[in-house]
C-alpha atoms as a PDB file:
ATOM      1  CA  UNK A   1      27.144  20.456  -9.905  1.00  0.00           C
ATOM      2  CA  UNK A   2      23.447  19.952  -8.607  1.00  0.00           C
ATOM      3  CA  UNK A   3      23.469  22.759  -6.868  1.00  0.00           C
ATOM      4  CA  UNK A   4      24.435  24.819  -9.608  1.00  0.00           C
ATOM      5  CA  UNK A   5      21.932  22.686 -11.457  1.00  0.00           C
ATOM      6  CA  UNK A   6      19.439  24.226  -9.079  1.00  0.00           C
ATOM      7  CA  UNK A   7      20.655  27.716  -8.486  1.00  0.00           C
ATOM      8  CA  UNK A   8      20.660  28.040 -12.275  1.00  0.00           C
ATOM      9  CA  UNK A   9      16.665  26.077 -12.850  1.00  0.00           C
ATOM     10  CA  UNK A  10      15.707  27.491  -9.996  1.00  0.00           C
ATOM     11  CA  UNK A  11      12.206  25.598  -8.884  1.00  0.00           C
ATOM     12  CA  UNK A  12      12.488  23.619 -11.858  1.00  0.00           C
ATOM     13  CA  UNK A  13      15.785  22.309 -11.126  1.00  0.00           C
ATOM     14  CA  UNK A  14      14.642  21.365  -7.631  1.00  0.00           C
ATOM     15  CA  UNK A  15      11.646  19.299  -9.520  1.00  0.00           C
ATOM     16  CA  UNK A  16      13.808  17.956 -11.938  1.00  0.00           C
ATOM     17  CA  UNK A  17      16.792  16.636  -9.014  1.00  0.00           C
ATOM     18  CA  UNK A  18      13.444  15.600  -6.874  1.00  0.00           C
ATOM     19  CA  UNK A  19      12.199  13.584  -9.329  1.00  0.00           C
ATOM     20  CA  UNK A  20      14.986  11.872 -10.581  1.00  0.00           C
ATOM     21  CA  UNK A  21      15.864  11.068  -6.523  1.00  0.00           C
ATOM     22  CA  UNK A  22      12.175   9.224  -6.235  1.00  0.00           C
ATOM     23  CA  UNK A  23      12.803   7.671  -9.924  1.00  0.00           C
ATOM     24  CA  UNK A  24      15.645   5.304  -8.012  1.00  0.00           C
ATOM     25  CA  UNK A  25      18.434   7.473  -9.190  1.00  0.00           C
ATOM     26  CA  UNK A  26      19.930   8.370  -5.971  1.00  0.00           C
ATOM     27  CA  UNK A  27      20.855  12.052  -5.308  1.00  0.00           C
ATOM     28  CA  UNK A  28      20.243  13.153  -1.797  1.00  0.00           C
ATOM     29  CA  UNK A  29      17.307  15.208  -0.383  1.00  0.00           C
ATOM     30  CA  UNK A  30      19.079  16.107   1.808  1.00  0.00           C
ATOM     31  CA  UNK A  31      20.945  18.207  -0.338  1.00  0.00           C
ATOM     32  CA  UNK A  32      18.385  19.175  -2.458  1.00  0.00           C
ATOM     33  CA  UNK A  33      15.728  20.807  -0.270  1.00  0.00           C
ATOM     34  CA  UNK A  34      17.961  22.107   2.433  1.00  0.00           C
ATOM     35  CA  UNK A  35      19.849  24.612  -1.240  1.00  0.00           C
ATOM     36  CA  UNK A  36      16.445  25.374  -1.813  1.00  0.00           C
ATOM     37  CA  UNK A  37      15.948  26.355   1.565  1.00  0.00           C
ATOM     38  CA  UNK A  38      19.075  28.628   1.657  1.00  0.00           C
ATOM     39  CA  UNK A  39      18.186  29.627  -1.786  1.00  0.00           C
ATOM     40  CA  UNK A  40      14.284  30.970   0.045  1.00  0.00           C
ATOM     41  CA  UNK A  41      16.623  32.726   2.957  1.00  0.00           C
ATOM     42  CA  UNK A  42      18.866  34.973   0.586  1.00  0.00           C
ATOM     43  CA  UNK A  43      15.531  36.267  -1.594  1.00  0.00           C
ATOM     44  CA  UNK A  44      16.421  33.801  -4.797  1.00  0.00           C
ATOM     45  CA  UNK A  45      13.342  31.622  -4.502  1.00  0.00           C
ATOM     46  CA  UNK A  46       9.629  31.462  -2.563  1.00  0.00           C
ATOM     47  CA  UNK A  47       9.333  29.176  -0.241  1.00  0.00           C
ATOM     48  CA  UNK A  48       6.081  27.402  -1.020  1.00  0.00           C
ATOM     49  CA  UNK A  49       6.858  27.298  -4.934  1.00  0.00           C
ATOM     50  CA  UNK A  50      10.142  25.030  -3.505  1.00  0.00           C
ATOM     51  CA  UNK A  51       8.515  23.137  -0.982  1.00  0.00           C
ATOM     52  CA  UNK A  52       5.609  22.454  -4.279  1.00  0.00           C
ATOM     53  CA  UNK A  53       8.080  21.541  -6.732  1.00  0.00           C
ATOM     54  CA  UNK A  54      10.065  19.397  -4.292  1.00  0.00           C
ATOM     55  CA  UNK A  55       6.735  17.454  -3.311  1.00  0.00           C
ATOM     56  CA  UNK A  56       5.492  17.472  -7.110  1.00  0.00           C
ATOM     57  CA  UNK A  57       9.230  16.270  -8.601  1.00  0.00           C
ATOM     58  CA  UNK A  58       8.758  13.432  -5.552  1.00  0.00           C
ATOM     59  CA  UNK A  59       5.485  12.430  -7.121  1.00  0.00           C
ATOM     60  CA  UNK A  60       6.399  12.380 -10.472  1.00  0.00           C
ATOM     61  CA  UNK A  61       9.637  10.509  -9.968  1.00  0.00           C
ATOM     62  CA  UNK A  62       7.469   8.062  -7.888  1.00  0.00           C
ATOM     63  CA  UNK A  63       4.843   7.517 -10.414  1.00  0.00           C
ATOM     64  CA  UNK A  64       7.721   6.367 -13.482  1.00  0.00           C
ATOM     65  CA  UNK A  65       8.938   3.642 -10.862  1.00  0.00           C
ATOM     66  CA  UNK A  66       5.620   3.071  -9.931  1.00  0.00           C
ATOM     67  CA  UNK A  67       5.336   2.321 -13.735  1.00  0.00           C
ATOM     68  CA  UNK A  68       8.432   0.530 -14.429  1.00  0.00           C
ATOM     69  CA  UNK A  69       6.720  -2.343 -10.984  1.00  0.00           C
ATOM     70  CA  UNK A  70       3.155  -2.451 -12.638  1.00  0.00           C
ATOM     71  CA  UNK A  71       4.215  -2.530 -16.110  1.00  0.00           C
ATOM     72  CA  UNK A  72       7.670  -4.693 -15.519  1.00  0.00           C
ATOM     73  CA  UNK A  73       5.443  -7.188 -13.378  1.00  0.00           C
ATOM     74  CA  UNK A  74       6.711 -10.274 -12.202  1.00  0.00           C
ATOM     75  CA  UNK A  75       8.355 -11.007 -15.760  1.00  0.00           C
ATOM     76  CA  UNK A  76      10.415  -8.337 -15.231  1.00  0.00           C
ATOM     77  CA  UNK A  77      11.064  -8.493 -11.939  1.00  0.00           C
ATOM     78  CA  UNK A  78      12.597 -12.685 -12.542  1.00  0.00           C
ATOM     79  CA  UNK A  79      14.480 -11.508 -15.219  1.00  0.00           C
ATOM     80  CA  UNK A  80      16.254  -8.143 -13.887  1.00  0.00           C
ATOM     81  CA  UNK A  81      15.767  -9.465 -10.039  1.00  0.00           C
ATOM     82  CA  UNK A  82      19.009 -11.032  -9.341  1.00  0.00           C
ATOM     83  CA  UNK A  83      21.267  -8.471 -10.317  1.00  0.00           C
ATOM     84  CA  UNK A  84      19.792  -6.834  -7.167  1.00  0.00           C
ATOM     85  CA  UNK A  85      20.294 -10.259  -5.314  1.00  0.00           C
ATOM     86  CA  UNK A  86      16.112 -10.305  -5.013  1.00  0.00           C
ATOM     87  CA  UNK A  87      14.413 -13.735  -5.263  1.00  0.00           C
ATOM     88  CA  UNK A  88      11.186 -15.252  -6.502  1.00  0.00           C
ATOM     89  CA  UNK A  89      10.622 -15.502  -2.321  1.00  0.00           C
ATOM     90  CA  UNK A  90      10.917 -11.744  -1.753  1.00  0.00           C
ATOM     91  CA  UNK A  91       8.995 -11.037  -4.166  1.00  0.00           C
ATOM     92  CA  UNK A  92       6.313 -13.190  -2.642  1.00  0.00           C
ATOM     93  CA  UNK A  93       7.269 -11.346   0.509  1.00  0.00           C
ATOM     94  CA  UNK A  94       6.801  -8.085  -0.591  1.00  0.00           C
ATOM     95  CA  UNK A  95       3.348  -9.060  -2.377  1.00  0.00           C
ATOM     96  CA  UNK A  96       1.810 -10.184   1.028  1.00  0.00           C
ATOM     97  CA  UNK A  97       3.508  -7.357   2.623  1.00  0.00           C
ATOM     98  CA  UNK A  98       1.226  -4.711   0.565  1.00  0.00           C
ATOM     99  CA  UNK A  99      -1.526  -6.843   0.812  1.00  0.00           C
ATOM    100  CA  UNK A 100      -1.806  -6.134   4.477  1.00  0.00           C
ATOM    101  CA  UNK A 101       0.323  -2.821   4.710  1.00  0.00           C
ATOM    102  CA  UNK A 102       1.411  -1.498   1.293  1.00  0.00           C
ATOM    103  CA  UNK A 103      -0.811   2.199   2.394  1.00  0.00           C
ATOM    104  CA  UNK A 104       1.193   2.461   5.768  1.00  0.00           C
ATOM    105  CA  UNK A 105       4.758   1.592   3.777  1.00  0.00           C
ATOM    106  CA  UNK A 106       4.301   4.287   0.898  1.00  0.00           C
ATOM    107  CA  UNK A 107       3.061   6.927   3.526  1.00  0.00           C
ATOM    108  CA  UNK A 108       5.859   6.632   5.894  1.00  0.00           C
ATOM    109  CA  UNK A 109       8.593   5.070   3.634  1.00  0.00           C
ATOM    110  CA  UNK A 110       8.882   8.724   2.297  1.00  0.00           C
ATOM    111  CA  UNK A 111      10.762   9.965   5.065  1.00  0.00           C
ATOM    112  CA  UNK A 112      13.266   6.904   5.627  1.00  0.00           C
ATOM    113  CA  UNK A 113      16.644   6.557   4.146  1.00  0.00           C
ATOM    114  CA  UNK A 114      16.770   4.288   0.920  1.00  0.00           C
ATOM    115  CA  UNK A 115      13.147   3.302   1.268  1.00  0.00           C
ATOM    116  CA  UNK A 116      11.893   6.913   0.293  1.00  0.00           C
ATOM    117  CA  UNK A 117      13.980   5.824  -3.028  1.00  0.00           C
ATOM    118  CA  UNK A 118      12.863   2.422  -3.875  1.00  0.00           C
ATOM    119  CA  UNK A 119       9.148   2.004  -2.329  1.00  0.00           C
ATOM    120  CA  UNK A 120       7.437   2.979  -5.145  1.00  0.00           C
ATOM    121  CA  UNK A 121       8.442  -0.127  -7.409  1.00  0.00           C
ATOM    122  CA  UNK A 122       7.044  -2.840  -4.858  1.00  0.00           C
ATOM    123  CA  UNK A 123       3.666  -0.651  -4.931  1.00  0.00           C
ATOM    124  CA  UNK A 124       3.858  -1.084  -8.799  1.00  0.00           C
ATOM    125  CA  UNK A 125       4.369  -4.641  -8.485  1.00  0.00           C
ATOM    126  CA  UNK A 126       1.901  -5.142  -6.143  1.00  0.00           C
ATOM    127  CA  UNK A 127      -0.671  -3.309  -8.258  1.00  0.00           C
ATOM    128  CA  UNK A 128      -1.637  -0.780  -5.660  1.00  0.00           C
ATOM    129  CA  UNK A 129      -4.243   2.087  -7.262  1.00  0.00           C
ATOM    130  CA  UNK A 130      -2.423   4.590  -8.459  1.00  0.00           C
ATOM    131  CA  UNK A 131      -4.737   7.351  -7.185  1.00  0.00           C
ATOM    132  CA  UNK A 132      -4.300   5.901  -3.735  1.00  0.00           C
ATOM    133  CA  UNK A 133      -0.425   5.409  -4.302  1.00  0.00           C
ATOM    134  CA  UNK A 134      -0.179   9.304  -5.647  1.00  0.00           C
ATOM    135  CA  UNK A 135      -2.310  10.908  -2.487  1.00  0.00           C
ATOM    136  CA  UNK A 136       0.026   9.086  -0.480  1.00  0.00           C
ATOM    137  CA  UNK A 137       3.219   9.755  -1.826  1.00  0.00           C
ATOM    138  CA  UNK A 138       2.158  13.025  -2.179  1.00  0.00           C
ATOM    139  CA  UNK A 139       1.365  13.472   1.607  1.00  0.00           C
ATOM    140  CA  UNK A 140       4.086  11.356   2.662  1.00  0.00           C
ATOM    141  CA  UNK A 141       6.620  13.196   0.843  1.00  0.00           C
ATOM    142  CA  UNK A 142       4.877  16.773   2.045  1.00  0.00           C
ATOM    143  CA  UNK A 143       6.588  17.428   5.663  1.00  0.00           C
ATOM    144  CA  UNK A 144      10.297  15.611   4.692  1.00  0.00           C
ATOM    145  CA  UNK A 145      10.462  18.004   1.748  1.00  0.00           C
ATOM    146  CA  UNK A 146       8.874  21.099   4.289  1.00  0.00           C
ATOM    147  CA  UNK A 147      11.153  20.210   7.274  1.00  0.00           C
ATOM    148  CA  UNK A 148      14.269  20.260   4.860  1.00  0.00           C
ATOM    149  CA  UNK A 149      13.612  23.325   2.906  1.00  0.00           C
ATOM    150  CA  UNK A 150      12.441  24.575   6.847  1.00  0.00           C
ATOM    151  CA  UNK A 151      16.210  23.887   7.650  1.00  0.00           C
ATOM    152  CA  UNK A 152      17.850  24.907   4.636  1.00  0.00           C
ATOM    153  CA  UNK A 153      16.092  28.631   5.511  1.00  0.00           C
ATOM    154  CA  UNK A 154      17.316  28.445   9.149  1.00  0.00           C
ATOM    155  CA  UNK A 155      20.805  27.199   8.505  1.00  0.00           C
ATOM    156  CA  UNK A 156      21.205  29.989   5.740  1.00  0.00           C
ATOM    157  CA  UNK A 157      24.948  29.385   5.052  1.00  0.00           C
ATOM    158  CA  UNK A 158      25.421  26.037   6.994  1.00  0.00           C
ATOM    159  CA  UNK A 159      22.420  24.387   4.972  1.00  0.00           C
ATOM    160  CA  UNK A 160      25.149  21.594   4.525  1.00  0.00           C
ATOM    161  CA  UNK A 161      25.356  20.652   8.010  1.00  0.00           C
ATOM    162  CA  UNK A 162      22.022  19.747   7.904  1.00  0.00           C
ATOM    163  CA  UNK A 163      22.744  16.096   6.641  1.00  0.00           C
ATOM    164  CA  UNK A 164      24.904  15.586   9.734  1.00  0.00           C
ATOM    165  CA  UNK A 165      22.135  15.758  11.647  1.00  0.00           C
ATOM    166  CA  UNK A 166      19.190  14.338   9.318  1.00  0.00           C
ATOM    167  CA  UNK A 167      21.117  10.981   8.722  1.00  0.00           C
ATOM    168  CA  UNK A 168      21.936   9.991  12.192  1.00  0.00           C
ATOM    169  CA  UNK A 169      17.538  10.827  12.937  1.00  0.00           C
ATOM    170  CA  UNK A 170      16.331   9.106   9.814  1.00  0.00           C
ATOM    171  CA  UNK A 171      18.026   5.971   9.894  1.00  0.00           C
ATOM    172  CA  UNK A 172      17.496   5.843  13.648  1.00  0.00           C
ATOM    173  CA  UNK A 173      13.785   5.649  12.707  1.00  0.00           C
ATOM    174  CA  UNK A 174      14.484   3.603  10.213  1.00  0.00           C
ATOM    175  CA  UNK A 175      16.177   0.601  12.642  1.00  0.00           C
ATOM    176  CA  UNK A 176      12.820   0.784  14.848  1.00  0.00           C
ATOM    177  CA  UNK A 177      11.004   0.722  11.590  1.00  0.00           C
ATOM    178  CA  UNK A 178      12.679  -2.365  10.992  1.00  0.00           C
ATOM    179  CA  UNK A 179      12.508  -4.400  14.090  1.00  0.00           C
ATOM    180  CA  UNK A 180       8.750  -3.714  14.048  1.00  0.00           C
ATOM    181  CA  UNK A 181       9.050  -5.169  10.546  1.00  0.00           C
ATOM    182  CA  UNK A 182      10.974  -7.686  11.216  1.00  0.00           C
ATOM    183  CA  UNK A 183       8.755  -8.844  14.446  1.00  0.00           C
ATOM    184  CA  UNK A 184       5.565  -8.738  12.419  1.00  0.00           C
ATOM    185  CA  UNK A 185       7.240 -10.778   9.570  1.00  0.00           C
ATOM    186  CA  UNK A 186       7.993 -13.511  12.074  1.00  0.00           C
ATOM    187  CA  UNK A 187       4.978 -13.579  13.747  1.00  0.00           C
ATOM    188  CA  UNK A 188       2.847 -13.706   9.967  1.00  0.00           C
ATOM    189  CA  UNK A 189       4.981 -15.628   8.159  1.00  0.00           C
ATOM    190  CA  UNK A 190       6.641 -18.078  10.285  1.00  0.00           C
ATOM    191  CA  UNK A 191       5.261 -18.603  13.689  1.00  0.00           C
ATOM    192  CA  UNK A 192       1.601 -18.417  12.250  1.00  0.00           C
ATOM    193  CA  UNK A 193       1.761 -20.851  10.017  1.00  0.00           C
ATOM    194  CA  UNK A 194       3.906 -23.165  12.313  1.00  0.00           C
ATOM    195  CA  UNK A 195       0.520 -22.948  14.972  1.00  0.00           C
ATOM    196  CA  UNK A 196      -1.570 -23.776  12.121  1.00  0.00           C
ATOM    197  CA  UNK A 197       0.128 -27.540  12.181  1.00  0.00           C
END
């Protein structure tokens, strides 16, 4: 069905799919981009105007859960948090976190598995500017949504394989991602403090 959303919308269906995948609701990239792509290689689509509208739907989509974190707030987040099994703590966490690294987490969250979805509502919470939150969104979003619709053109009729081998590569980032998180966490939050006694 969402590619038939797409082959029928054309650039605006890729927007549209784009922008509901950064607005939390998750359909895949992977799928998205990579149609587009094979959409570019058999003369149905441009390949700029797709890469554009993938990178603009990612922005736009970002921006409304940017909105529903800075306009939710903390109210929101107490009330609604715990169907998501999020405390008062993370969000605490995640407060300090974008104090100190909120640019480097929107820039490169883009092109990790379920971060790229959900990154934009701790950036609302935290208050980031949203000028500084769109340029990089924007920019982080810019060579995932390039490199897919890249693939989608060289695969031509296997664009589907491409997941097979974007998943295993993005969520191998992703676990280094994490123990570097994870390590500067520890060494912040808990054996800082535990010096400072």
């Amino acid at each position: 069905m969402l590619t038939h959303v797409i082959q029928t919308l054309g650039e605006f269906g890729i927007f549209l799919a784009m922008a509901l995948e950064s607005a939390c609701i998750p359909l895949p990239s992977e799928i998205i981009m990579p149609f587009g792509g094979f959409l570019v290689a058999t003369g149905h689509l441009h390949f700029w105007p797709v890469v554009l509208s993938g990178a603009l739907g990612n922005l736009i989509g970002s921006l409304a859960a940017y909105a529903v974190g800075l306009y939710g707030g903390r109210a929101g987040f107490k009330r609604y948090g715990r169907y998501l099994q999020l405390s008062e703590r993370h969000l605490r966490l995640s407060e300090r976190w974008f104090a100190s690294w909120g640019s480097i987490s929107v820039l490169l969250g883009r092109i990790l598995p379920i971060v790229r979805t959900f990154i934009s509502l701790p950036a609302g919470l935290a208050r980031m500017p949203v000028g500084r939150f769109s340029v990089l969104t924007f920019l982080g979003c810019l060579p995932w949504v390039y490199g897919l619709t890249w693939a989608g053109v060289k695969f031509g009729q296997e664009w589907q394989r491409i997941d097979r081998f974007v998943h295993p590569i993005t969520y191998g980032v992703a676990g280094a991602l994490g123990v570097c998180v994870i390590a500067l966490v520890t060494k912040w939050f808990i054996i800082r403090p535990a010096k400072a006694e």
